[in-house]
Protein backbone atom coordinates (compact mmCIF):
# COMPACT_ATOMS: atom_id res chain seq x y z
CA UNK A 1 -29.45 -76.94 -18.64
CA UNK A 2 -28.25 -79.39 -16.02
CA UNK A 3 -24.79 -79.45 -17.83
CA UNK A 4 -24.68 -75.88 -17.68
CA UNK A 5 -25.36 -75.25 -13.85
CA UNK A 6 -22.81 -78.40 -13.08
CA UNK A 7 -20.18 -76.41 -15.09
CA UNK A 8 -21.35 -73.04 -13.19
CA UNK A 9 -20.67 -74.46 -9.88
CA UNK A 10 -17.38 -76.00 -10.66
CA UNK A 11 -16.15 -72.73 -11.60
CA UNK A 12 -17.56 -71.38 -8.30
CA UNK A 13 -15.17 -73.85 -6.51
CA UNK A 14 -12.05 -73.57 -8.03
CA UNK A 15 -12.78 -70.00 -7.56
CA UNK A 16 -13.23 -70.52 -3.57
CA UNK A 17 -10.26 -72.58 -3.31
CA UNK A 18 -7.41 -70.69 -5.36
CA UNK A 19 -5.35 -68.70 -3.09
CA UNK A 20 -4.83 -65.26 -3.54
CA UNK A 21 -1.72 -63.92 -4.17
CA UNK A 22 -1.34 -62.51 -1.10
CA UNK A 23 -1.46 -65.92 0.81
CA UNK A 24 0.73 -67.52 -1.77
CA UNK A 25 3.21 -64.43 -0.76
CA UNK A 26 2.98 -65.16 3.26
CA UNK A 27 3.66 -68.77 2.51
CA UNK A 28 6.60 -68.71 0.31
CA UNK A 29 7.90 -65.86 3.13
CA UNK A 30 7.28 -68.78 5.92
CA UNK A 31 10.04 -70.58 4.36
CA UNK A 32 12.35 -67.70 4.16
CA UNK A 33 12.25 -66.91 7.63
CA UNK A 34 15.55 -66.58 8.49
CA UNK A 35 15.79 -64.17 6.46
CA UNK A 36 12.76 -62.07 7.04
CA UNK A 37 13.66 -61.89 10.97
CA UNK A 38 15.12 -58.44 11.13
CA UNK A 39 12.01 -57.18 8.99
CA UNK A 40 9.09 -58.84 10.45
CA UNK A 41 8.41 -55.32 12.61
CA UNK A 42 7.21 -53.76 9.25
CA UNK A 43 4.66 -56.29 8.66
CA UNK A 44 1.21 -54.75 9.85
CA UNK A 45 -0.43 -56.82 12.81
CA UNK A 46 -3.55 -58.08 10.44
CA UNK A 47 -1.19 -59.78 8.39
CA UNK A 48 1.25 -60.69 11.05
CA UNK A 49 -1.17 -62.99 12.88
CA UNK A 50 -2.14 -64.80 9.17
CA UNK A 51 1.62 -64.98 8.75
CA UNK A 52 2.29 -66.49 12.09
CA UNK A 53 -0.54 -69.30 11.47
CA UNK A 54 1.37 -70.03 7.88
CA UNK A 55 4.27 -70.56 9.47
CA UNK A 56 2.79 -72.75 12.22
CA UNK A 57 1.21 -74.98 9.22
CA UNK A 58 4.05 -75.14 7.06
CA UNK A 59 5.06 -78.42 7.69
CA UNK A 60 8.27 -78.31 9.75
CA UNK A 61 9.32 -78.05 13.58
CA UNK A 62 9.30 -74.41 14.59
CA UNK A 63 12.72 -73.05 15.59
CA UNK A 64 13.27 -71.22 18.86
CA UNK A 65 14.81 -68.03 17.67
CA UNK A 66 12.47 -67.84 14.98
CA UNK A 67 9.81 -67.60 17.79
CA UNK A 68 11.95 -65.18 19.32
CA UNK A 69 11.82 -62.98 16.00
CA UNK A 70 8.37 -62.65 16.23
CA UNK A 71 8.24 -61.88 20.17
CA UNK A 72 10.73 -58.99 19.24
CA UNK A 73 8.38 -57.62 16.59
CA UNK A 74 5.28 -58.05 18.36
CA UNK A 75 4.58 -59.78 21.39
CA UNK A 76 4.90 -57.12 23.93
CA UNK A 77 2.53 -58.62 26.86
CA UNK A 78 1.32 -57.28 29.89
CA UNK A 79 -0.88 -59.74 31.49
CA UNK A 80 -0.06 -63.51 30.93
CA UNK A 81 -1.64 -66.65 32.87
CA UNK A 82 0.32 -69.83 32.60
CA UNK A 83 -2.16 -71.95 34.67
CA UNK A 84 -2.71 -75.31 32.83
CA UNK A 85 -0.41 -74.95 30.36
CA UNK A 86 1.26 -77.96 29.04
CA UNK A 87 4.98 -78.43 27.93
CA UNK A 88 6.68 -75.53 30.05
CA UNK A 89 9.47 -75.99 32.09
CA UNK A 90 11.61 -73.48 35.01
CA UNK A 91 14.33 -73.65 32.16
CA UNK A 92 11.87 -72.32 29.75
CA UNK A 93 10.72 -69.35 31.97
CA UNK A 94 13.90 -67.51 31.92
CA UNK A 95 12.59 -66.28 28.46
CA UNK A 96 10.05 -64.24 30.01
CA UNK A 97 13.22 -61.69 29.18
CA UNK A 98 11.22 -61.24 26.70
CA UNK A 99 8.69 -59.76 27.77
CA UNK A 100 10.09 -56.88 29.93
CA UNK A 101 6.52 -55.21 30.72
CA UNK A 102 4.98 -58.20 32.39
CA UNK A 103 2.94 -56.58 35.42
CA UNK A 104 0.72 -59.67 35.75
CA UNK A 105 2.29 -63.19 36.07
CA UNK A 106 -0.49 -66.25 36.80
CA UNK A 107 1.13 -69.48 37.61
CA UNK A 108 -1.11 -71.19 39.73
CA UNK A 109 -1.52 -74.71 39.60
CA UNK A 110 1.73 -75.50 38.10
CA UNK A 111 3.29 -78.69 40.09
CA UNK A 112 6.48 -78.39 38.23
CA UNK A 113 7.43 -75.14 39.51
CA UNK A 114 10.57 -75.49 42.15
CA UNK A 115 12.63 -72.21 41.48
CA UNK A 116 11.71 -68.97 41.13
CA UNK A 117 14.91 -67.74 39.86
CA UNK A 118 13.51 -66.37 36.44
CA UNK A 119 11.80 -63.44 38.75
CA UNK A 120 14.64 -61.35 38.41
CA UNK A 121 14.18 -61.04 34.75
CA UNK A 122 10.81 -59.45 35.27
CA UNK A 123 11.64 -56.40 37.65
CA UNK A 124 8.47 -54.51 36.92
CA UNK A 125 6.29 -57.14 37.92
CA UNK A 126 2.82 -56.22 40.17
CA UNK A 127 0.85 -59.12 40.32
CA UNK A 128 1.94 -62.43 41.20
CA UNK A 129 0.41 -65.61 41.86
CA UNK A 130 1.18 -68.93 43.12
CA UNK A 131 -1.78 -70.61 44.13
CA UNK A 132 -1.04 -74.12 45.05
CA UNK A 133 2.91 -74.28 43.51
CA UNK A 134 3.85 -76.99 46.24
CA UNK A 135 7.19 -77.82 44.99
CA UNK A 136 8.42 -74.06 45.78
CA UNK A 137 11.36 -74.74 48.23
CA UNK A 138 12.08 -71.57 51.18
CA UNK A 139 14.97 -70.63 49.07
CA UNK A 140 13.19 -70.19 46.04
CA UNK A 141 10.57 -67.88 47.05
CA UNK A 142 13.46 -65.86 48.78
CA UNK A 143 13.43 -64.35 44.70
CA UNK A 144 10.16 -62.45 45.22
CA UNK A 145 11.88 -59.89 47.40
CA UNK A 146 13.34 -58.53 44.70
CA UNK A 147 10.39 -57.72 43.11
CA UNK A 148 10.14 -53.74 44.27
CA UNK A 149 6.92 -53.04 42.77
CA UNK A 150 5.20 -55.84 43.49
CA UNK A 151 1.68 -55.25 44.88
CA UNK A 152 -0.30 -58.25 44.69
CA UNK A 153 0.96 -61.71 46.30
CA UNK A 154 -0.78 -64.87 46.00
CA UNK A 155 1.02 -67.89 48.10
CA UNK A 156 -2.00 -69.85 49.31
CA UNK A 157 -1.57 -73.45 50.20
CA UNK A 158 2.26 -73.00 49.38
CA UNK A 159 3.52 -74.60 52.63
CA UNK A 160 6.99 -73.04 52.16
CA UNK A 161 5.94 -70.17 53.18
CA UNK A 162 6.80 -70.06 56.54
CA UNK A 163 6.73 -67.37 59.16
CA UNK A 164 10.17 -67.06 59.77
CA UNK A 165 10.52 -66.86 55.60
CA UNK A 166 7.45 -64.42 55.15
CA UNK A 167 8.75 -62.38 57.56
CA UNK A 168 12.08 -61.61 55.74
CA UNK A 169 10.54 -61.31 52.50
CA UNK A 170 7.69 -58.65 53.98
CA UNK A 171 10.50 -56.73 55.25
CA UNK A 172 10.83 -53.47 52.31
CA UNK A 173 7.83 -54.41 50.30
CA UNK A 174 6.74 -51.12 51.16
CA UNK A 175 4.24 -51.33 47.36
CA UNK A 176 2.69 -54.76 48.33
CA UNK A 177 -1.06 -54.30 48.57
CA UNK A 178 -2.57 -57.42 48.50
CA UNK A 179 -2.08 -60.46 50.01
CA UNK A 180 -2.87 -64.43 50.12
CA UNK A 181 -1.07 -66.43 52.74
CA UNK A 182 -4.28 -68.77 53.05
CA UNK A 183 -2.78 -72.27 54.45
CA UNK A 184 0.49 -71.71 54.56
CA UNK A 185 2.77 -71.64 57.94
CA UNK A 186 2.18 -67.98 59.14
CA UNK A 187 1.14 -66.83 62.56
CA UNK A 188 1.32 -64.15 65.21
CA UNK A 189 5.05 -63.56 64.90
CA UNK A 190 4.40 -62.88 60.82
CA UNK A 191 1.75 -60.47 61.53
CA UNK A 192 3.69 -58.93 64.58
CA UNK A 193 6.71 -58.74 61.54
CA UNK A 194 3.71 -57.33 59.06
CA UNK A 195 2.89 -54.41 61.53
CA UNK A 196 6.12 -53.95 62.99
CA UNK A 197 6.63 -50.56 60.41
CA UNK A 198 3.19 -49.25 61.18
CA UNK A 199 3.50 -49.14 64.90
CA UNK A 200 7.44 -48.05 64.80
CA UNK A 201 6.22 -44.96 63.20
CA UNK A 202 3.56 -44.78 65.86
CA UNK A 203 5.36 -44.82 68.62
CA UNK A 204 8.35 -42.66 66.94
CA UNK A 205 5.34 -40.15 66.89
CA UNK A 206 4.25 -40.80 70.57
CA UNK A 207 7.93 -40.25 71.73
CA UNK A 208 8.12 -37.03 69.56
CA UNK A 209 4.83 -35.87 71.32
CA UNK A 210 5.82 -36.87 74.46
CA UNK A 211 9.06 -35.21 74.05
CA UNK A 212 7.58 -31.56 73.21
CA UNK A 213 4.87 -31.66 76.10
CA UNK A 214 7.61 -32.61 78.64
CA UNK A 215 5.38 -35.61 79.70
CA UNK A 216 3.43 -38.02 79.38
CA UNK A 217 4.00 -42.08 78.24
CA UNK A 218 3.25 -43.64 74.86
CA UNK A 219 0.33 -45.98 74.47
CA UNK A 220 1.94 -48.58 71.58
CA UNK A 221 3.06 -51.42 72.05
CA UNK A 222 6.50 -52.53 70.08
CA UNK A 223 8.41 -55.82 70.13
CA UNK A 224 11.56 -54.32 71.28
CA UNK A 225 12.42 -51.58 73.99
CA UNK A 226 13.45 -48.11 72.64
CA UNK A 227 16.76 -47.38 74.55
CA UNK A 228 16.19 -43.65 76.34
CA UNK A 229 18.62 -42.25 74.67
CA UNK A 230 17.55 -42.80 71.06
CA UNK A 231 18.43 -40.11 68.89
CA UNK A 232 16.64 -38.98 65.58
CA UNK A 233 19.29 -41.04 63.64
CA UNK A 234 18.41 -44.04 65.03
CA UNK A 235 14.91 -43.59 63.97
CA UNK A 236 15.89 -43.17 60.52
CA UNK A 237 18.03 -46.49 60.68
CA UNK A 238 15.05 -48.33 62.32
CA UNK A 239 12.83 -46.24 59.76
CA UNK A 240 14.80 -47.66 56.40
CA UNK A 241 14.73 -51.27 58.33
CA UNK A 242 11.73 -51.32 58.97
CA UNK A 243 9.21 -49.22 56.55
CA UNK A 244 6.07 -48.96 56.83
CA UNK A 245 3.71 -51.47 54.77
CA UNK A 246 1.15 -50.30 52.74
CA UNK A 247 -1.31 -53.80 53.36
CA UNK A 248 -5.19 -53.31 52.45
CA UNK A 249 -6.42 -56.43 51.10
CA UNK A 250 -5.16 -59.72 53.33
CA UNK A 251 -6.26 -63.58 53.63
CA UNK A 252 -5.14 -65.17 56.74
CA UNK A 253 -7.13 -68.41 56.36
CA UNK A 254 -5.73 -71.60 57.43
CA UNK A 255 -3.34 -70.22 59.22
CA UNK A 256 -1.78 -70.42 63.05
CA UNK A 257 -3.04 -66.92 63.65
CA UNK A 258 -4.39 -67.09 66.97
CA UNK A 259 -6.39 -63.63 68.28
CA UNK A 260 -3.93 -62.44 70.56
CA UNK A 261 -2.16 -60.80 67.12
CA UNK A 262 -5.57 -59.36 65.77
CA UNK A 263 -4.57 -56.36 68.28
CA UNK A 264 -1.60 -55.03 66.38
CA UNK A 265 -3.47 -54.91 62.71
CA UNK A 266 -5.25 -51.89 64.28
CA UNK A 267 -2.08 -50.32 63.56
CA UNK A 268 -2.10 -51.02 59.62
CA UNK A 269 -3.30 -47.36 57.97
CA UNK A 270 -6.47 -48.95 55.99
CA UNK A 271 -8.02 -52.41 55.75
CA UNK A 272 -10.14 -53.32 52.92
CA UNK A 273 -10.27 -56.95 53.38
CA UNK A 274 -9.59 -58.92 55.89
CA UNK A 275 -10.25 -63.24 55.80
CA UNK A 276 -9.59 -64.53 58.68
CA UNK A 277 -12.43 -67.70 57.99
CA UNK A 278 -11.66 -71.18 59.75
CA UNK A 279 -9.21 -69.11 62.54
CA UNK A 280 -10.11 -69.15 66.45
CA UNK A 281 -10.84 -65.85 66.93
CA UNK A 282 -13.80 -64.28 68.31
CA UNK A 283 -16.22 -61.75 67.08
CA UNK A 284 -15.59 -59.18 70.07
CA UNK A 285 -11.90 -59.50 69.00
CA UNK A 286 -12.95 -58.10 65.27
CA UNK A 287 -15.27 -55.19 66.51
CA UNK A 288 -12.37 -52.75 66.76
CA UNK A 289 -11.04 -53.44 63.29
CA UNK A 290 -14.74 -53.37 62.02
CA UNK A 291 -14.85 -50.16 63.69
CA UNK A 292 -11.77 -48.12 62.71
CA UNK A 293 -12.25 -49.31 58.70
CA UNK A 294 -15.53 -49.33 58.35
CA UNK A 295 -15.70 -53.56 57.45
CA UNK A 296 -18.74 -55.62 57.05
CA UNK A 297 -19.19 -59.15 57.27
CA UNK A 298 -21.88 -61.58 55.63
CA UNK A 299 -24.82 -62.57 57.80
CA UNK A 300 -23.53 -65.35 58.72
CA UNK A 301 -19.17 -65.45 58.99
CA UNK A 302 -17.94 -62.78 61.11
CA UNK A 303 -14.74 -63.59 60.39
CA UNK A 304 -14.52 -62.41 56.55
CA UNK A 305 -14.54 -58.28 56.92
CA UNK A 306 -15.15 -56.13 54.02
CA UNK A 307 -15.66 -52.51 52.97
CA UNK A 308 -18.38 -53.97 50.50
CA UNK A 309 -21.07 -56.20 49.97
CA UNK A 310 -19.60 -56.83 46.58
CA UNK A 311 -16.74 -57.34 47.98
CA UNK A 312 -17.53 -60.00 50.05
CA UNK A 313 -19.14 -62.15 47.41
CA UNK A 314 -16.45 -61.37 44.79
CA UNK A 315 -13.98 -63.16 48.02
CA UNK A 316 -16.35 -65.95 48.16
CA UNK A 317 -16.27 -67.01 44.92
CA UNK A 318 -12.65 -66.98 44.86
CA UNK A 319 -10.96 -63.47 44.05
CA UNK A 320 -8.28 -61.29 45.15
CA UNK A 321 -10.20 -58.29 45.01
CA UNK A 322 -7.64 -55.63 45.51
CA UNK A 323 -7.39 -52.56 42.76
CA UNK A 324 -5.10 -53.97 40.49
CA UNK A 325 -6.92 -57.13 39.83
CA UNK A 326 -10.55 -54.45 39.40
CA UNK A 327 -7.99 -52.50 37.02
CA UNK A 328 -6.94 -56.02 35.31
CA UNK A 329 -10.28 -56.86 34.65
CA UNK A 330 -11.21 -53.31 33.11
CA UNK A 331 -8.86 -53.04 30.73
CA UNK A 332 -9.54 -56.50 29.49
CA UNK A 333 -12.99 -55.13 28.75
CA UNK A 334 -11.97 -52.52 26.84
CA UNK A 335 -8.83 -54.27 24.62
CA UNK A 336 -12.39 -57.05 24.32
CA UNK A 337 -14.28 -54.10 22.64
CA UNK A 338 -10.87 -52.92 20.33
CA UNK A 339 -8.09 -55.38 19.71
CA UNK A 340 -8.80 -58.53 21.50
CA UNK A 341 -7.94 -60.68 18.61
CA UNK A 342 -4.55 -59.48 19.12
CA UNK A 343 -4.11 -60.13 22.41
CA UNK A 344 -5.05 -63.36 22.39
CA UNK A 345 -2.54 -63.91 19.37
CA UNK A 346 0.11 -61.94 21.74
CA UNK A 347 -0.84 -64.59 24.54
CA UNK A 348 -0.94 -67.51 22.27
CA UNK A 349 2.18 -67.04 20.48
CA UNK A 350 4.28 -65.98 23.82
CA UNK A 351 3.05 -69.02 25.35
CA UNK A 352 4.00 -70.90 22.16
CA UNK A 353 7.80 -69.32 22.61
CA UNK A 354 7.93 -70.17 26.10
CA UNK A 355 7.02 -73.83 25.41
CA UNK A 356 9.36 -74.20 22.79
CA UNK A 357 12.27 -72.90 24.84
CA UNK A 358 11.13 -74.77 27.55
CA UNK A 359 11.79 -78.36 25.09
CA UNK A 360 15.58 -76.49 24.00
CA UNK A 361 16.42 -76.11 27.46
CA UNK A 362 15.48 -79.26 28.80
CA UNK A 363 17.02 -80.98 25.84
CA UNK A 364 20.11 -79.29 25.90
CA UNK A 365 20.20 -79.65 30.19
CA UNK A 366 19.91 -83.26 29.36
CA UNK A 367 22.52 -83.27 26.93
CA UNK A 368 24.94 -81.93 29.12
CA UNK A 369 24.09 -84.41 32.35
CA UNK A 370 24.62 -87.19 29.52
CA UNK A 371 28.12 -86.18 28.71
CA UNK A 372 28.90 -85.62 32.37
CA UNK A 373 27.74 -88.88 33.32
């Protein structure tokens, strides 16, 4: 009886551990590769991800346009944080070619990071962030003004970003929504540089008005004179120099913002947020701005201003809070309800390919300083 039951469950585990055929087919494909690259696209996305961890186990160093392969036949993503991750270089970041629909870019935290010139291989990109990068030098941050469609800038405690710099790189970001300029070198000429738009087409409206009534002065305030004799075509120039911003969401903490520039963000269409925490200004100061957008503040800061309560706690603890983070956030609820194994694998692998090129790059950037030396 005994020798019967030993013999039962000995079949049982040679029957757990044979592989199927299927897995012996993935495996023997894993060292075929090469080969396979132009095909992978017509492997479904089930097997795909089993494939991928095959070829991760098989036993030899990954190759870098074998990664690439893959990326090209699935790895498509649109949201990818790169905070904490070990092994990547600047080099390495130029391959985020690869990934051409990148609206959401996370690099916070990454003390490597001294150029920004991969940016320009990510046009479509709305949400960047760059918490506590100090290595960023003035002229590499000169690369997010080419990002067009940017809406969401994070730059806190990135000390390169001075006023005179900001104040270049806000000039035509007419799509930015949101953004962090906690501790860095900003102060009243930034937001005097951030309004500017706003209250040009004020006052473009005042002369206009002023102009058909046959009287009367404009009440705006400008940092340069308006010759008499300007002309509708020198509003357009000033116009396409100066555009108006579309800034809702802004954090001005730790800054050299004194009061005196609070005046001219009455001129901003809508405020949704505004964190001006640790800054000398004074709550009489705020009441117009609380009264035009219809901001809150927690019982006991008057300097944080809100349009919610949930708001307000959600900036506490940390957050950006504009829409495209709330949008972020909800669609990462719903791909957790449908597919979120496969995003995961997207962010995995991508992060795998970027690591990998990152090691190429350096190697072959150290290779070529050898020789020259």
């Amino acid at each position: 009886m005994l020798k019967g039951t030993m013999e039962e469950l000995s079949v049982q585990r040679s029957c757990r551990v044979r592989p199927s055929l299927l897995e012996l087919c993935l495996k023997q494909a894993t060292t075929q590769l090469p080969d396979l690259a132009g095909s992978l696209q017509s492997i479904p996305l089930e097997l795909a991800e089993v494939f991928f961890r095959y070829y991760l186990a098989r036993g030899r160093n990954v190759r870098l346009f074998e990664l690439e392969a893959f990326c090209r036949a699935f790895w498509n993503p649109r949201h990818l944080s790169l905070t904490g991750v070990e092994g990547l270089s600047c080099r390495g970041l130029t391959y985020l070619s690869h990934a051409p629909n990148l609206v959401r870019l996370d690099l916070s935290c990454c003390p490597w990071l001294d150029t920004l010139n991969f940016l320009p291989e990510i046009p479509h990109l709305r949400s960047l962030k760059l918490r506590d990068c100090t290595q960023l030098t003035e002229d590499s941050l000169i690369f997010i003004q080419q990002l067009r469609e940017l809406e969401c800038l994070d730059v806190e405690n990135v000390n390169s970003f001075t006023e005179r710099l900001a104040s270049h790189i806000i000039q035509g970001m007419t799509s930015l929504v949101s953004l962090n300029c906690n501790g860095t070198g900003v102060g009243d000429g930034f937001v005097d540089a951030l309004t500017y738009g706003c209250r040009l087409e004020s006052w473009i409206t005042a002369q206009a008005a002023s102009k058909a009534s046959g009287a009367g002065r404009h009440h705006f305030r400008i940092s340069t004179r308006a010759p008499s004799n300007f002309d509708t075509t020198a509003y357009d120039s000033l116009r396409q120099q100066w555009p108006r911003l579309n800034i809702k969401y802004l954090h001005m903490q730790r800054t050299t913002v004194t009061q005196a520039a609070t005046s001219n963000l009455l001129a901003l269409e809508d405020i949704k947020l505004l964190d001006l925490r640790t800054m000398n200004v004074s709550r009489r100061t705020l009441v117009p701005l609380q009264a035009k957008y219809g901001l809150i503040t927690p019982p006991n800061d008057f300097k944080l201003l809100g349009r919610s309560n949930s708001m307000l706690v959600a900036t506490l603890g940390g957050d950006c809070c504009c829409e495209l983070d709330t949008e972020a956030g909800a669609q990462r609820s719903e791909i957790r309800g449908a597919n979120d194994w496969f995003v995961g694998w997207e962010h995995t692998g991508f992060t795998f390919l970027l690591r990998e090129a990152s090691r190429v790059q350096n190697m072959v950037y150290d290779y070529g300083v050898a020789r020259g030396a």
